[in-house]
Every structure is written in structure tokens, then in C-alpha cells.
C-alpha atoms as a PDB file:
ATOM      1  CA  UNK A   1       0.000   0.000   0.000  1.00  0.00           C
ATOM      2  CA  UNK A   2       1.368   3.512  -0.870  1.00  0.00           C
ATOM      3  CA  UNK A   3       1.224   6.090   1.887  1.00  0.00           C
ATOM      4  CA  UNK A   4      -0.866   7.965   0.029  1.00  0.00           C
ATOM      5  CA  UNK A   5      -3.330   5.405   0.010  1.00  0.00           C
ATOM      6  CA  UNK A   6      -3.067   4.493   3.766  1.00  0.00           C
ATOM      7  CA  UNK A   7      -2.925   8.336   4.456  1.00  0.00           C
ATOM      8  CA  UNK A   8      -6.267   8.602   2.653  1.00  0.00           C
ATOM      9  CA  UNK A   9      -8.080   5.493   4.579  1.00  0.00           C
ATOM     10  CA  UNK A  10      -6.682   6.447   7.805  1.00  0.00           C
ATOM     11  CA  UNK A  11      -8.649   9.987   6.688  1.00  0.00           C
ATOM     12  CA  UNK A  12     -11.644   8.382   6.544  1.00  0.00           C
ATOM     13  CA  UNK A  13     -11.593   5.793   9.452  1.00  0.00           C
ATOM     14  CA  UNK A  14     -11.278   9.284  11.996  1.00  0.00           C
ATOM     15  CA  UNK A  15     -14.255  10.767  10.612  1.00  0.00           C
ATOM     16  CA  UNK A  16     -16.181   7.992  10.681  1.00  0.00           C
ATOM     17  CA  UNK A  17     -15.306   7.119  13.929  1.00  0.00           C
ATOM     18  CA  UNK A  18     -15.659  11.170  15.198  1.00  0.00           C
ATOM     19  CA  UNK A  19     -19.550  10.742  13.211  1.00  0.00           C
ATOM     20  CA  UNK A  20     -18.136  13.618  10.931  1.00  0.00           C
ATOM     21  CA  UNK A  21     -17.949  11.193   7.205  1.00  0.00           C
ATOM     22  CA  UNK A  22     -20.598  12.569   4.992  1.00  0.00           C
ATOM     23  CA  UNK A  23     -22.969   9.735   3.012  1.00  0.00           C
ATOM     24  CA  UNK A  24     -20.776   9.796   0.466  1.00  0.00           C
ATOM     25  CA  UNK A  25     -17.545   8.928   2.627  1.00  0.00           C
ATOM     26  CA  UNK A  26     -19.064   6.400   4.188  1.00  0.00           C
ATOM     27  CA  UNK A  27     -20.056   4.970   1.011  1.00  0.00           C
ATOM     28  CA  UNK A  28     -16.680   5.099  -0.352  1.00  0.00           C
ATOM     29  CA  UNK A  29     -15.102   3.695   2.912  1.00  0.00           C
ATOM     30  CA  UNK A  30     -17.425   0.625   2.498  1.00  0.00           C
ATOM     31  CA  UNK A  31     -17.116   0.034  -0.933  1.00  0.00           C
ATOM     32  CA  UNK A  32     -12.930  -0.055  -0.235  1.00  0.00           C
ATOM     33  CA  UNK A  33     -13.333  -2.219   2.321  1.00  0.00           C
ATOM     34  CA  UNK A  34     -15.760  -4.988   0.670  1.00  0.00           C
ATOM     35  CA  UNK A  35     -13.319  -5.330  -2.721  1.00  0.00           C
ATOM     36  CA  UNK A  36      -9.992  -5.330  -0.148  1.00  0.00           C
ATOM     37  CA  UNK A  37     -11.433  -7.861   2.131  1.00  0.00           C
ATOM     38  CA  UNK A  38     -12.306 -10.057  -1.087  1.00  0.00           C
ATOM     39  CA  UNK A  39      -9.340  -9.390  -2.772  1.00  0.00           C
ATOM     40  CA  UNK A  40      -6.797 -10.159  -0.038  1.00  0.00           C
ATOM     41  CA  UNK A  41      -8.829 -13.725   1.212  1.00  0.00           C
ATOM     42  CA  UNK A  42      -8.707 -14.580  -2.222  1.00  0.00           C
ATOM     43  CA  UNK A  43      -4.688 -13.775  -2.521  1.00  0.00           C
ATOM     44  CA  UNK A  44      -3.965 -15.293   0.652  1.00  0.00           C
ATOM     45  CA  UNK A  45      -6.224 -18.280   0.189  1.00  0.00           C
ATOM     46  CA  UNK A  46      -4.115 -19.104  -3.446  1.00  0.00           C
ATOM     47  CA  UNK A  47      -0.410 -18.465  -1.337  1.00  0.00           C
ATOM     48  CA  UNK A  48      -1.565 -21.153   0.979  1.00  0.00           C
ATOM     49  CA  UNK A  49      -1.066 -18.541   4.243  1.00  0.00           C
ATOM     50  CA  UNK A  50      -2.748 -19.142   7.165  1.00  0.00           C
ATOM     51  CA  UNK A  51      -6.333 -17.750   7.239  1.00  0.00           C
ATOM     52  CA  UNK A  52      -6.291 -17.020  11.225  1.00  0.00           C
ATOM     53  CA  UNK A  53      -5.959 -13.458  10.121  1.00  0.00           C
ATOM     54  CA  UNK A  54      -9.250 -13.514   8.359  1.00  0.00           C
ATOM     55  CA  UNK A  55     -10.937 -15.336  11.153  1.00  0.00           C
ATOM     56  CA  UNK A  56     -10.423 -11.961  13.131  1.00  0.00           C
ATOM     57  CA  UNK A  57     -11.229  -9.375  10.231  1.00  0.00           C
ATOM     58  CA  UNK A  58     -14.469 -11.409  10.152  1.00  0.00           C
ATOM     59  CA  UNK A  59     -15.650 -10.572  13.249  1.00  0.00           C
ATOM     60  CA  UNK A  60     -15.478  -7.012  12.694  1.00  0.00           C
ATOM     61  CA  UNK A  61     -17.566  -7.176   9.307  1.00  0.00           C
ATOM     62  CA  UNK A  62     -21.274  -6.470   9.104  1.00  0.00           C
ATOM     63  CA  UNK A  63     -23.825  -6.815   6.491  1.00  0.00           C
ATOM     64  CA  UNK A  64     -23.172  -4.223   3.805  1.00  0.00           C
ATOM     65  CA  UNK A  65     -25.562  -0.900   4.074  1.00  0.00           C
ATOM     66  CA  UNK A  66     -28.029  -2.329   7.257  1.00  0.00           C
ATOM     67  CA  UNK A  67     -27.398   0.901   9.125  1.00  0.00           C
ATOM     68  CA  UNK A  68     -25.038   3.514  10.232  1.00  0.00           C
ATOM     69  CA  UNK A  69     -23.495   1.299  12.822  1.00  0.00           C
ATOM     70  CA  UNK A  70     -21.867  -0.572  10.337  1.00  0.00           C
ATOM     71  CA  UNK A  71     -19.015   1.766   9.117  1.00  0.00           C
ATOM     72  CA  UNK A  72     -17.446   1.369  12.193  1.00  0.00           C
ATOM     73  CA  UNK A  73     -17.253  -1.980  11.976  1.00  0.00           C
ATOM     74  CA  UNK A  74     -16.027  -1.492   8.440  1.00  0.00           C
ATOM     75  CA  UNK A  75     -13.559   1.126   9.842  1.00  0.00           C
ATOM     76  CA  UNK A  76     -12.110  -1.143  12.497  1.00  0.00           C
ATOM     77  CA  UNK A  77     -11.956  -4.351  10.022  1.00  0.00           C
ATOM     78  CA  UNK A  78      -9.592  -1.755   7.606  1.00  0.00           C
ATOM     79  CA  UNK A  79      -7.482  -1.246  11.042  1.00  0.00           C
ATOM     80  CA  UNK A  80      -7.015  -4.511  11.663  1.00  0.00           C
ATOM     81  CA  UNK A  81      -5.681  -5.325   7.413  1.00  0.00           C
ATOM     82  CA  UNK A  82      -3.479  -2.679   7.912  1.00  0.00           C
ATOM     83  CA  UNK A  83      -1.718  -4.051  10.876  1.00  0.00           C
ATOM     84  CA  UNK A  84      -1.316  -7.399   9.208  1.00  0.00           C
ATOM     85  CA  UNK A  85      -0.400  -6.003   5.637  1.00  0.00           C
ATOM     86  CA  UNK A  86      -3.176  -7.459   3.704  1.00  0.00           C
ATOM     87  CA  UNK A  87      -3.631  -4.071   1.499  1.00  0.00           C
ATOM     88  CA  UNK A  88      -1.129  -4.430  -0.981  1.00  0.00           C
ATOM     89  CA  UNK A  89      -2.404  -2.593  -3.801  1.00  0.00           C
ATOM     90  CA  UNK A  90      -2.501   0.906  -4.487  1.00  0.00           C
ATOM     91  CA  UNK A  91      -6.520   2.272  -5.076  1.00  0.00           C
ATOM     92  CA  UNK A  92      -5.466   3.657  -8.350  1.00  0.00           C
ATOM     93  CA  UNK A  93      -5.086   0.181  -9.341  1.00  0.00           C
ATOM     94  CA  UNK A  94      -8.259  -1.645  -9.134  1.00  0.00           C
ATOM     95  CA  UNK A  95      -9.749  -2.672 -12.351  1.00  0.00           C
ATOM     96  CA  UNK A  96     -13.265  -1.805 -11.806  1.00  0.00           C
ATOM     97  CA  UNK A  97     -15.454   0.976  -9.833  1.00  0.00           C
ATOM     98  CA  UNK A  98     -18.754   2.314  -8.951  1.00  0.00           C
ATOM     99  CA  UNK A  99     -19.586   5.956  -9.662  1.00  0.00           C
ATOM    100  CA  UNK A 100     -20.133   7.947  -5.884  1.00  0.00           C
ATOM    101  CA  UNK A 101     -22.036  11.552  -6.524  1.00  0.00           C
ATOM    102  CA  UNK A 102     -21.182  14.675  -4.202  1.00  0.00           C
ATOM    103  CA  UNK A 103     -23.595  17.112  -4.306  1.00  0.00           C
ATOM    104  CA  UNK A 104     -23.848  20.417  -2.012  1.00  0.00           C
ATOM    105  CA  UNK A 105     -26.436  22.298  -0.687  1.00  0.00           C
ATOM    106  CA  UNK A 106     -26.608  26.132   0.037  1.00  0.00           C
ATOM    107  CA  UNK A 107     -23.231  26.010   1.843  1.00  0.00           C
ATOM    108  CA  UNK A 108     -19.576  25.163   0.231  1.00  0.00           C
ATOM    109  CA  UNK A 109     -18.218  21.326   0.957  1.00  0.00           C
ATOM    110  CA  UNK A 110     -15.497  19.499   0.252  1.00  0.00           C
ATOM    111  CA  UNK A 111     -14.083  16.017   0.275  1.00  0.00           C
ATOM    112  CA  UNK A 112     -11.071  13.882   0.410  1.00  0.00           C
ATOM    113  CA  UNK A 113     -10.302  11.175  -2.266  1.00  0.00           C
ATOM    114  CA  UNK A 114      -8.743   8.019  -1.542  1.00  0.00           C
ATOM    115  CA  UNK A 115      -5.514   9.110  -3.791  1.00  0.00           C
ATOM    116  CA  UNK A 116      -4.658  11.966  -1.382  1.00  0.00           C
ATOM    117  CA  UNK A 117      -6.276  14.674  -3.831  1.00  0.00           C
ATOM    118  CA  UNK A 118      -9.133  17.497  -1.921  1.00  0.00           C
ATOM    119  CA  UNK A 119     -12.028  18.635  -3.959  1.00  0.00           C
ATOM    120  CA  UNK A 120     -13.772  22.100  -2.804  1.00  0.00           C
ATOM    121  CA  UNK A 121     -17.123  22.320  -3.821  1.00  0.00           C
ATOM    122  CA  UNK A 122     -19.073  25.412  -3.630  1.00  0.00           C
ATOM    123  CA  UNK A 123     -22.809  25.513  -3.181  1.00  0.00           C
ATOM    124  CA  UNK A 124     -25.253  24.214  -4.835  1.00  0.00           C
ATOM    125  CA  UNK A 125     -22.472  21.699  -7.262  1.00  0.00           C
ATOM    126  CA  UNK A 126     -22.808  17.915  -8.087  1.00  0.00           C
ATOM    127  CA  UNK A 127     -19.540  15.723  -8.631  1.00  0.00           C
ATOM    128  CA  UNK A 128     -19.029  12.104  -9.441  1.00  0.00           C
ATOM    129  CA  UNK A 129     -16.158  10.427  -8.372  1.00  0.00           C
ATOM    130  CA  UNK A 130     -14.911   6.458  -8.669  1.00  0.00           C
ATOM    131  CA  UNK A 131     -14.885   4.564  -5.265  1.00  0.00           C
ATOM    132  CA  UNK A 132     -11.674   3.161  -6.870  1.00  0.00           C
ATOM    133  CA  UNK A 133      -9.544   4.598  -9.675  1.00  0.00           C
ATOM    134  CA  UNK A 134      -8.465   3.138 -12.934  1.00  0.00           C
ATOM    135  CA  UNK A 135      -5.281   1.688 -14.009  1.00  0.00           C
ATOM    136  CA  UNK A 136      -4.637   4.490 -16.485  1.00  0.00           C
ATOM    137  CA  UNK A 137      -5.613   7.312 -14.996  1.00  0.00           C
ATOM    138  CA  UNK A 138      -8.272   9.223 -12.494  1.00  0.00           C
ATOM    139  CA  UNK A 139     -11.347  10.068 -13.823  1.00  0.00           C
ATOM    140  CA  UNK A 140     -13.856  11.716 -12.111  1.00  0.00           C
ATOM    141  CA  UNK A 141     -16.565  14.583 -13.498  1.00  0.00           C
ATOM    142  CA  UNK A 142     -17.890  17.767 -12.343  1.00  0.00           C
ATOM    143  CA  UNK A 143     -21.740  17.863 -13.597  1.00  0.00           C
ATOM    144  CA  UNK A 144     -22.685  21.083 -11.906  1.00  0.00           C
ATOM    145  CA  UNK A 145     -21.636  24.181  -9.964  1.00  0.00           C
ATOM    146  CA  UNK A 146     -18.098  25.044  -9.324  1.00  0.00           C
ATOM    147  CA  UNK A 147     -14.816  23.255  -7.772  1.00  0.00           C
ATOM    148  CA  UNK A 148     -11.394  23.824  -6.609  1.00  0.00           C
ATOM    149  CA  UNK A 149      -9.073  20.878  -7.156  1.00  0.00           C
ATOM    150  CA  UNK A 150      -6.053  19.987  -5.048  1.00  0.00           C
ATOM    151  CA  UNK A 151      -4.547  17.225  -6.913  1.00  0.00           C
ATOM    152  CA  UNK A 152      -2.334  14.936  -5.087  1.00  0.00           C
ATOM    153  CA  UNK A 153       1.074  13.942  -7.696  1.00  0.00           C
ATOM    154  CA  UNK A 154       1.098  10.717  -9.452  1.00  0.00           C
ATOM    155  CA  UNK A 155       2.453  11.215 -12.778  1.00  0.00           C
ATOM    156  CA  UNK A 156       1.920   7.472 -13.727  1.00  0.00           C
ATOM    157  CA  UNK A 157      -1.796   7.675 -13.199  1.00  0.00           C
ATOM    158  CA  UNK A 158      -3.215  11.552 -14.639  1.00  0.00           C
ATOM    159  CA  UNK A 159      -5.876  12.744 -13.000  1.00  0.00           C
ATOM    160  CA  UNK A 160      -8.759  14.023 -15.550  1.00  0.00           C
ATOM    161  CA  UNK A 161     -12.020  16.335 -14.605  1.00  0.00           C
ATOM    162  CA  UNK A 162     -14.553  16.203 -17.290  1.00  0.00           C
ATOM    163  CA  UNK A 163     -16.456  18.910 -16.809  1.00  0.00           C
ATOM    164  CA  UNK A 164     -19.077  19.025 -20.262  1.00  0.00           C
ATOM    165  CA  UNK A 165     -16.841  19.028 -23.273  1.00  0.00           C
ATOM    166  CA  UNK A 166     -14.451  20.396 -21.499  1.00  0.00           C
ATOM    167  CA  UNK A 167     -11.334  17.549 -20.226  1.00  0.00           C
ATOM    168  CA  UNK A 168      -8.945  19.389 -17.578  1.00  0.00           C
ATOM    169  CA  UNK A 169      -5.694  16.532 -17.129  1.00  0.00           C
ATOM    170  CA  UNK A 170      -2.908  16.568 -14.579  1.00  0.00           C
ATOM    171  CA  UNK A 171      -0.884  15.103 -12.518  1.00  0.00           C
ATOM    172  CA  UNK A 172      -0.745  17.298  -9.374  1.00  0.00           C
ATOM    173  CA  UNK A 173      -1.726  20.822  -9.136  1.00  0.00           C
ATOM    174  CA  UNK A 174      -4.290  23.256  -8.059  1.00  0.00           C
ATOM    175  CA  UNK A 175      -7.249  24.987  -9.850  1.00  0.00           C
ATOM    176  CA  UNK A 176     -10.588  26.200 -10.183  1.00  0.00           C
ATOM    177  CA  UNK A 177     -13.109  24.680 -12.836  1.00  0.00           C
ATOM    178  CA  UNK A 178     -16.629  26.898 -12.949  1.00  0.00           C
ATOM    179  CA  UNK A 179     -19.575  25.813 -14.776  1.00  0.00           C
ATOM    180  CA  UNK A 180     -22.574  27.966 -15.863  1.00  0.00           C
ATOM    181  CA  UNK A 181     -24.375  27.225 -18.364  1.00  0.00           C
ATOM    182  CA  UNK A 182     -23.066  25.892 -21.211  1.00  0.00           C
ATOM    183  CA  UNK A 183     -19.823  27.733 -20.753  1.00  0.00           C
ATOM    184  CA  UNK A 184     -16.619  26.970 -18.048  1.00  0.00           C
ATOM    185  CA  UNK A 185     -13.759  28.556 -17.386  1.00  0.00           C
ATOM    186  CA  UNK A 186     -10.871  27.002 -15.912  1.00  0.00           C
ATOM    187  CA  UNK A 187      -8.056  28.947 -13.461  1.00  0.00           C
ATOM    188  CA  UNK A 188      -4.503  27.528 -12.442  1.00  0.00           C
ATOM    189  CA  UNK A 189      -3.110  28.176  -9.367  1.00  0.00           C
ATOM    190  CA  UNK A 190       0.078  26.218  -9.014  1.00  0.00           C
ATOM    191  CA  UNK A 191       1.402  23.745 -11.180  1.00  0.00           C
ATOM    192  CA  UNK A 192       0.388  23.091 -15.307  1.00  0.00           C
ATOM    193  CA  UNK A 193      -2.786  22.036 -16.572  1.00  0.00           C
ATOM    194  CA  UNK A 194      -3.937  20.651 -19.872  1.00  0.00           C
ATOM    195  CA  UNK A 195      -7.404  21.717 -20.890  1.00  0.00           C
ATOM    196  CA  UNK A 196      -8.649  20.080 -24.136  1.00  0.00           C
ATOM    197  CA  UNK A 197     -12.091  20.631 -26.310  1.00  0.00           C
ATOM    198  CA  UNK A 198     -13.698  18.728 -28.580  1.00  0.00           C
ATOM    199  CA  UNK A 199     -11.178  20.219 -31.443  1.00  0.00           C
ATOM    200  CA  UNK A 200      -9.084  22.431 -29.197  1.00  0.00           C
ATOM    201  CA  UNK A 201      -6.143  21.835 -26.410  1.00  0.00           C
ATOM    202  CA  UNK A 202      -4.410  24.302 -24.499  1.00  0.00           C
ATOM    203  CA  UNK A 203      -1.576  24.261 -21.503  1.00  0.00           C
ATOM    204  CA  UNK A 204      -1.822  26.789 -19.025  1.00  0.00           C
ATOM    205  CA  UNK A 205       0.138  27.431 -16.276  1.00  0.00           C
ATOM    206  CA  UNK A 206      -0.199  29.720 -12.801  1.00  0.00           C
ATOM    207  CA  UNK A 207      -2.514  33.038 -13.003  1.00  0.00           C
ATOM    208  CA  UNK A 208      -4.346  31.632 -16.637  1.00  0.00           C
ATOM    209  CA  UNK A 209      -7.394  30.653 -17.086  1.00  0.00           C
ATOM    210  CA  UNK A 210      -9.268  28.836 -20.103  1.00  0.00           C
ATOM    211  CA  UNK A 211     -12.337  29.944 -20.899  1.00  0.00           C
ATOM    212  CA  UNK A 212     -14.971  27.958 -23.416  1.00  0.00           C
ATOM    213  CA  UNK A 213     -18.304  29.539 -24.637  1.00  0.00           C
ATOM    214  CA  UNK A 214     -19.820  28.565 -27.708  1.00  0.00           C
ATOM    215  CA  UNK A 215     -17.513  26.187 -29.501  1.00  0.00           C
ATOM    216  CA  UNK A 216     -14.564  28.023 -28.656  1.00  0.00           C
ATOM    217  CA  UNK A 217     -11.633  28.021 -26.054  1.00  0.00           C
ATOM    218  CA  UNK A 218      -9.539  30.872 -25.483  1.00  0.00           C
ATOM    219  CA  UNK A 219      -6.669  31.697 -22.727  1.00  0.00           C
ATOM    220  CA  UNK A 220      -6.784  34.593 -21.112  1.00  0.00           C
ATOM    221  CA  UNK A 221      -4.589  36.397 -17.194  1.00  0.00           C
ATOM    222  CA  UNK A 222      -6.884  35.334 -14.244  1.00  0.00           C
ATOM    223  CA  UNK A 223      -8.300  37.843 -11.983  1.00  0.00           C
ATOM    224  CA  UNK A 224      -5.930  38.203  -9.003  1.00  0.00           C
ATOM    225  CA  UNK A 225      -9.385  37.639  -6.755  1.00  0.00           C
ATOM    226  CA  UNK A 226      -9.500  33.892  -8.219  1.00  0.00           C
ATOM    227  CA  UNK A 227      -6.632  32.799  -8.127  1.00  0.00           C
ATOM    228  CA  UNK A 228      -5.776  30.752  -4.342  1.00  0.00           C
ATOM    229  CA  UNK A 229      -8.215  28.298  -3.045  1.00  0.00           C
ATOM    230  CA  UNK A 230     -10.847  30.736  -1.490  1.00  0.00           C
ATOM    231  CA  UNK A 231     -12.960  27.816  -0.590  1.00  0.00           C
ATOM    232  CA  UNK A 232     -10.874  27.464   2.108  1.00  0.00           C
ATOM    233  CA  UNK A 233      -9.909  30.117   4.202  1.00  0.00           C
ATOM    234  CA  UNK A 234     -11.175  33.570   4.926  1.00  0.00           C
ATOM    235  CA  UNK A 235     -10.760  36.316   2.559  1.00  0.00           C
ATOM    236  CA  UNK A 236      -9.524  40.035   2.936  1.00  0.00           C
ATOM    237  CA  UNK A 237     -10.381  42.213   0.554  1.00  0.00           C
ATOM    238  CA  UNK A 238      -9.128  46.106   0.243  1.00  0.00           C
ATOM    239  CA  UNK A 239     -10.190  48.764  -1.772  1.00  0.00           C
ATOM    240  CA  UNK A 240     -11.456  46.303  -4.192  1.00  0.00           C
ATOM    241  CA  UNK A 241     -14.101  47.329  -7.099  1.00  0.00           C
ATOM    242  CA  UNK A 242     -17.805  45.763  -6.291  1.00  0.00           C
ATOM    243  CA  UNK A 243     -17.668  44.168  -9.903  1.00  0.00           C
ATOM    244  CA  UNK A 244     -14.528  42.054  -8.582  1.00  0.00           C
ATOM    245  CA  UNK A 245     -16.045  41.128  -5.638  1.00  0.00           C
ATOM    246  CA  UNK A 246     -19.163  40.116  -7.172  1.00  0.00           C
ATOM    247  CA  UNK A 247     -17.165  38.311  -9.372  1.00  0.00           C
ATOM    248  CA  UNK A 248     -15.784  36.681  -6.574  1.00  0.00           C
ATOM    249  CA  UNK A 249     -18.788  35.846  -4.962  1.00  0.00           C
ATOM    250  CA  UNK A 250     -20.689  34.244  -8.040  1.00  0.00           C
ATOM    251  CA  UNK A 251     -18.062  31.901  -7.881  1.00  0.00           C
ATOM    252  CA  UNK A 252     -17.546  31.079  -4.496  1.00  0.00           C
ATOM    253  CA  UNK A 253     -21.841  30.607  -3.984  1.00  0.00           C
ATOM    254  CA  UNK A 254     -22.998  29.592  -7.439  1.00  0.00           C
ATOM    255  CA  UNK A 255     -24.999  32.732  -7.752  1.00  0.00           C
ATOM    256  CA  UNK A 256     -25.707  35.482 -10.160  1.00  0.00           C
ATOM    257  CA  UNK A 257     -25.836  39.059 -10.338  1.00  0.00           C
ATOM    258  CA  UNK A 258     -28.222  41.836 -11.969  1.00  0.00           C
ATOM    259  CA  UNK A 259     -26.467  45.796 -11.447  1.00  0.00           C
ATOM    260  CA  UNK A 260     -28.924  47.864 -12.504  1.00  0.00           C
ATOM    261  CA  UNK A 261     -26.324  50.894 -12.650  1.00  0.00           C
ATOM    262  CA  UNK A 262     -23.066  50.097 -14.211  1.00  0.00           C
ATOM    263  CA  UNK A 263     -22.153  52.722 -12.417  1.00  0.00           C
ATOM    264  CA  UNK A 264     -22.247  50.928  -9.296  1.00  0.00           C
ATOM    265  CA  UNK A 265     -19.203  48.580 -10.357  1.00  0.00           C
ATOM    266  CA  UNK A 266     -16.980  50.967  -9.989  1.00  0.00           C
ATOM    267  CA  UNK A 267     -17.671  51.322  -6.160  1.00  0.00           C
ATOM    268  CA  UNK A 268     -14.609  50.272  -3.909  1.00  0.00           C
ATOM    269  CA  UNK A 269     -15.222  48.826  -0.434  1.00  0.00           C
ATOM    270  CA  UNK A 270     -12.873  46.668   1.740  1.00  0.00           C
ATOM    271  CA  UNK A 271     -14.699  43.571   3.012  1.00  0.00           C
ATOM    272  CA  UNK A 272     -13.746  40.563   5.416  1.00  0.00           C
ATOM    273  CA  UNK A 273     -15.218  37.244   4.293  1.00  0.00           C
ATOM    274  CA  UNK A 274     -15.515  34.319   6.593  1.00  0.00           C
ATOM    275  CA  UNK A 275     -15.007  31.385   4.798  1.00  0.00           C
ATOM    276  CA  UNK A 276     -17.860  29.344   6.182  1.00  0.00           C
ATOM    277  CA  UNK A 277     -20.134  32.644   5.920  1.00  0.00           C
ATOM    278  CA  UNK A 278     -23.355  32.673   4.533  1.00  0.00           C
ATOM    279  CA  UNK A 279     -24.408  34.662   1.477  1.00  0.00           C
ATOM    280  CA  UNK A 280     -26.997  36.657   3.379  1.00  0.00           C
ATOM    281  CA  UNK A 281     -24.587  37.880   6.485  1.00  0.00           C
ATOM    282  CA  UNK A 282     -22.281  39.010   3.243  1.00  0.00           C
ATOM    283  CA  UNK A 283     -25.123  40.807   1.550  1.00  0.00           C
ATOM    284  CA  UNK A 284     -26.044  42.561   4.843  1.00  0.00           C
ATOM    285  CA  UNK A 285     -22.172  43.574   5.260  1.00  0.00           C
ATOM    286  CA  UNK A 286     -22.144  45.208   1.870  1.00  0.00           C
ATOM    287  CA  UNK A 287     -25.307  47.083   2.005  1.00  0.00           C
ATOM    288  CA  UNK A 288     -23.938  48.432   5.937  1.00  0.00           C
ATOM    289  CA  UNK A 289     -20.897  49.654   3.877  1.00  0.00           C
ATOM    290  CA  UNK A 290     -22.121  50.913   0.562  1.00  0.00           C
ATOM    291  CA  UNK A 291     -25.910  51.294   1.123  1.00  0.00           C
ATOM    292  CA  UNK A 292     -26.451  49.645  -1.535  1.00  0.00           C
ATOM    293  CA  UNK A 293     -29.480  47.207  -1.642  1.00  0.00           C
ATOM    294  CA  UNK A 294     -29.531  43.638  -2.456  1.00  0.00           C
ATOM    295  CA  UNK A 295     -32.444  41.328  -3.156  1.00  0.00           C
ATOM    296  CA  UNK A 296     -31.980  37.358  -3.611  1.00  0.00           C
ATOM    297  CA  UNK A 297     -34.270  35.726  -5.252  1.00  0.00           C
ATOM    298  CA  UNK A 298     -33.568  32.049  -5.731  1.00  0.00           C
ATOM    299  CA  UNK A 299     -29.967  31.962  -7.530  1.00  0.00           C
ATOM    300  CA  UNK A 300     -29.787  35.708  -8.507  1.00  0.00           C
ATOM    301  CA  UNK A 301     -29.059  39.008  -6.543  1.00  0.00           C
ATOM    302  CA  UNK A 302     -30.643  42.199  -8.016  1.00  0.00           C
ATOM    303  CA  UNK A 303     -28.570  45.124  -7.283  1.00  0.00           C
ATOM    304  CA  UNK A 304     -28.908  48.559  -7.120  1.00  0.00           C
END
């Protein structure tokens, strides 16, 4: 087992055990366990070993999916495989997986692949992920909403985001992908990126962004607001232009909004953003420090 792999289960044992793994986590924990436990009786069965080992594993098992109770029992039977070595093979190389979707609701989320690699969703954004990976590469796909990617290294196995038309491949880096409509733009923080259409490909590297509408894909500088994972940690903002921060905020809660005086972009304001806050406590903050009003209405903000 690599250490990213055992890195990534150990991950997922805590929060199960702290009652912190969401569905999906728990999911993914028991799929891993189920194919591991089969894989190493079967390999240990055909090297004639003794099967005392599995006598004990066994008693931790339960049925699969009877109730919550059970991932601990799954999380303690992974324990137990670890301490006697019977995960030998990477994740990445299982031949065969079942698709896990992620979806989020009015707040941001993230999760924590078994490769080592974090995935920041922001609100209201659906992504599929394998419960193992390939033997080729890491595919996974963001159907909806917006991400930031933290992609752990493994240049033997590329990690690929299908996102639409749009394929974003690496091998360990950090970006944004954004989808609205039927356009997304993709921003690099650290590290290169290869972003490929259905007749196009482009590399970019730190502070670029790709950016597909229509049937075309064109590179472009990043806005400084976008590029570091603001998912993440709180956010400072001085003297910055409204239109940048509502830029900013579109992307960071999936939203929309209507100015209905351009004029009104060109307001500055410095701002402190929480990153766990909600929407509304931002909305309220602006409208204390510009007077300007704001009105939500389901995924768009009138302004003005």
C-alpha cells in the first residue's frame, strides 16, 4: 500500500469514527473495504497462508448498508488489514469501480479522495467520483456548480475532470473549474494544466485561465481575486471594485448578479469574508458599507 493510500483510509476511518464522514464517505469507505477484504482472502487463500488473520477481520464485518453502525465496523476491520499487511495494492489500481455523486447544498463542501487529492465544492455543485480509480488514470466529473481541485502527484496515473466538453488533465496541481451554463472557465493556481475541447487543447500554467463559450476556447490572465483556493480560508479584501467582488462571490456561492447601474461597479469597499459565511450575512455587510441594496431571489441578486 502507498502512503498515500493508507494516508487517505486512515482519513476516513477518523471521521467515521468522530460521526463527521458525509454519506458519500461512508459509502466510499465501504465500498474499499468490501473489494480489499475479497481481494486479499482470495490472494492469501491461493499463497496457501494461514487464514487465522481472516478469522479476526471477520468478526469485525457487518452486512453491507443495514445501518449507520456498520461503518465502524467497516472502519475497524480496515485497522485490523493494515496491521497485518493485507492491502497491498494501491486504489489507483483496481480494475473496476462504482460511480459515488457529491452534491452540495446552500453552503460550500469538500471532500477527500482516496488518492490523497481534496475537492472544494461550492454551493449548490454535483460531482461524481470512482470509489476506486483506474489503471490508467483518475477520472472523475464535475456535472454542476463550481470546484477547486487539489490534486495529489502521481504522474503514472493523470488525473482528468470532465467537466461538459471540457477535459482538464494533470498530474498534481491546483485549480478552479466553474460551470454555468453551457460555458466553463478554468483557473490555475500552481502547477500546469492541460485543458482540451472537442477540437481544441491548451496548456496553461499559474494566473491563466481557459475559458470555453460557444464552440470556442480561449486563454486569457486570471483575476488576481481567483486565483488561491478561497474555498478554504477567509478572505480580505481592500479597496477592491464591487464588480470584482461580485465576481468573486458568483463563484464562491454559485450565484448570479443583476447591477442595474453600471455605475455601481466601480464602487470600492474593503470587506472581510468568513469562509464558512453565509451569502446573506455578506449581503447585509455590503449594504452596511455601501448602502447599496440587495435582493436574492432564488440563484440571482438584483442590485442597485
Amino acid at each position: 500500500m502507498t502512503k498515500k493510500t493508507k494516508h487517505s483510509l486512515e482519513y476516513l476511518i477518523e471521521k467515521s469514527l468522530q460521526k463527521k464522514a458525509t454519506k458519500a464517505e461512508i459509502d466510499l469507505l465501504d465500498n474499499f473495504m468490501v473489494s480489499e477484504y475479497e481481494k486479499a482472502k482470495w490472494d492469501v487463500a491461493k499463497m496457501g497462508h494461514l487464514v487465522s488473520g481472516f478469522n479476526k477481520i471477520e468478526k469485525h464485518i457487518v452486512q453491507k448498508r443495514i445501518s449507520r453502525y456498520r461503518s465502524y465496523g467497516i472502519a475497524a476491520s480496515i485497522v485490523v488489514l493494515l496491521s497485518l499487511g493485507l492491502l497491498v495494492q494501491p486504489v489507483v489500481m483496481a480494475n473496476s469501480s462504482e460511480m459515488i455523486t457529491f452534491k452540495t447544498g446552500k453552503i460550500s463542501d469538500s471532500i477527500h479522495l482516496v488518492d490523497g487529492s481534496m475537492i472544494y465544492l461550492a454551493a449548490n455543485s454535483v460531482f461524481e467520483y470512482p470509489d476506486h480509480f483506474g489503471e490508467k488514470e483518475r477520472n472523475v466529473k464535475l456535472v454542476k456548480g463550481k470546484a477547486f481541485f487539489e490534486i495529489a502527484k502521481d504522474r503514472q496515473h493523470p488525473f482528468v475532470i470532465s467537466s461538459g466538453v471540457i477535459k482538464t488533465k494533470v498530474v498534481g496541481t491546483s485549480f478552479h473549474i466553474q460551470m454555468s451554463g453551457n460555458s466553463c472557465n478554468i483557473i490555475v493556481v500552481t502547477g500546469k494544466v492541460k485543458v482540451s475541447s472537442h477540437h481544441q487543447s491548451l496548456d496553461l500554467v499559474p494566473n491563466e485561465e481557459a475559458l470555453f463559450e460557444g464552440d470556442d476556447l480561449i486563454k486569457r490572465k486570471a483575476s488576481k481575486l481567483l486565483v488561491f483556493n478561497w474555498y478554504n480560508q477567509d478572505i480580505e479584501l481592500k479597496n477592491v471594485k464591487l464588480n470584482e467582488v461580485l465576481e468573486l462571490l458568483e463563484s464562491k456561492y454559485s450565484i448570479s448578479f443583476d447591477v442595474k447601474n453600471d455605475n455601481l461597479m466601480n464602487t470600492s469597499l474593503t470587506l472581510f469574508i468568513e469562509k464558512n459565511a453565509a451569502l446573506e450575512n455578506i449581503l447585509k455587510q455590503m449594504h452596511y458599507i455601501t448602502n447599496l441594496k440587495f435582493k436574492k431571489n432564488d440563484s440571482t441578486v438584483t442590485v442597485n
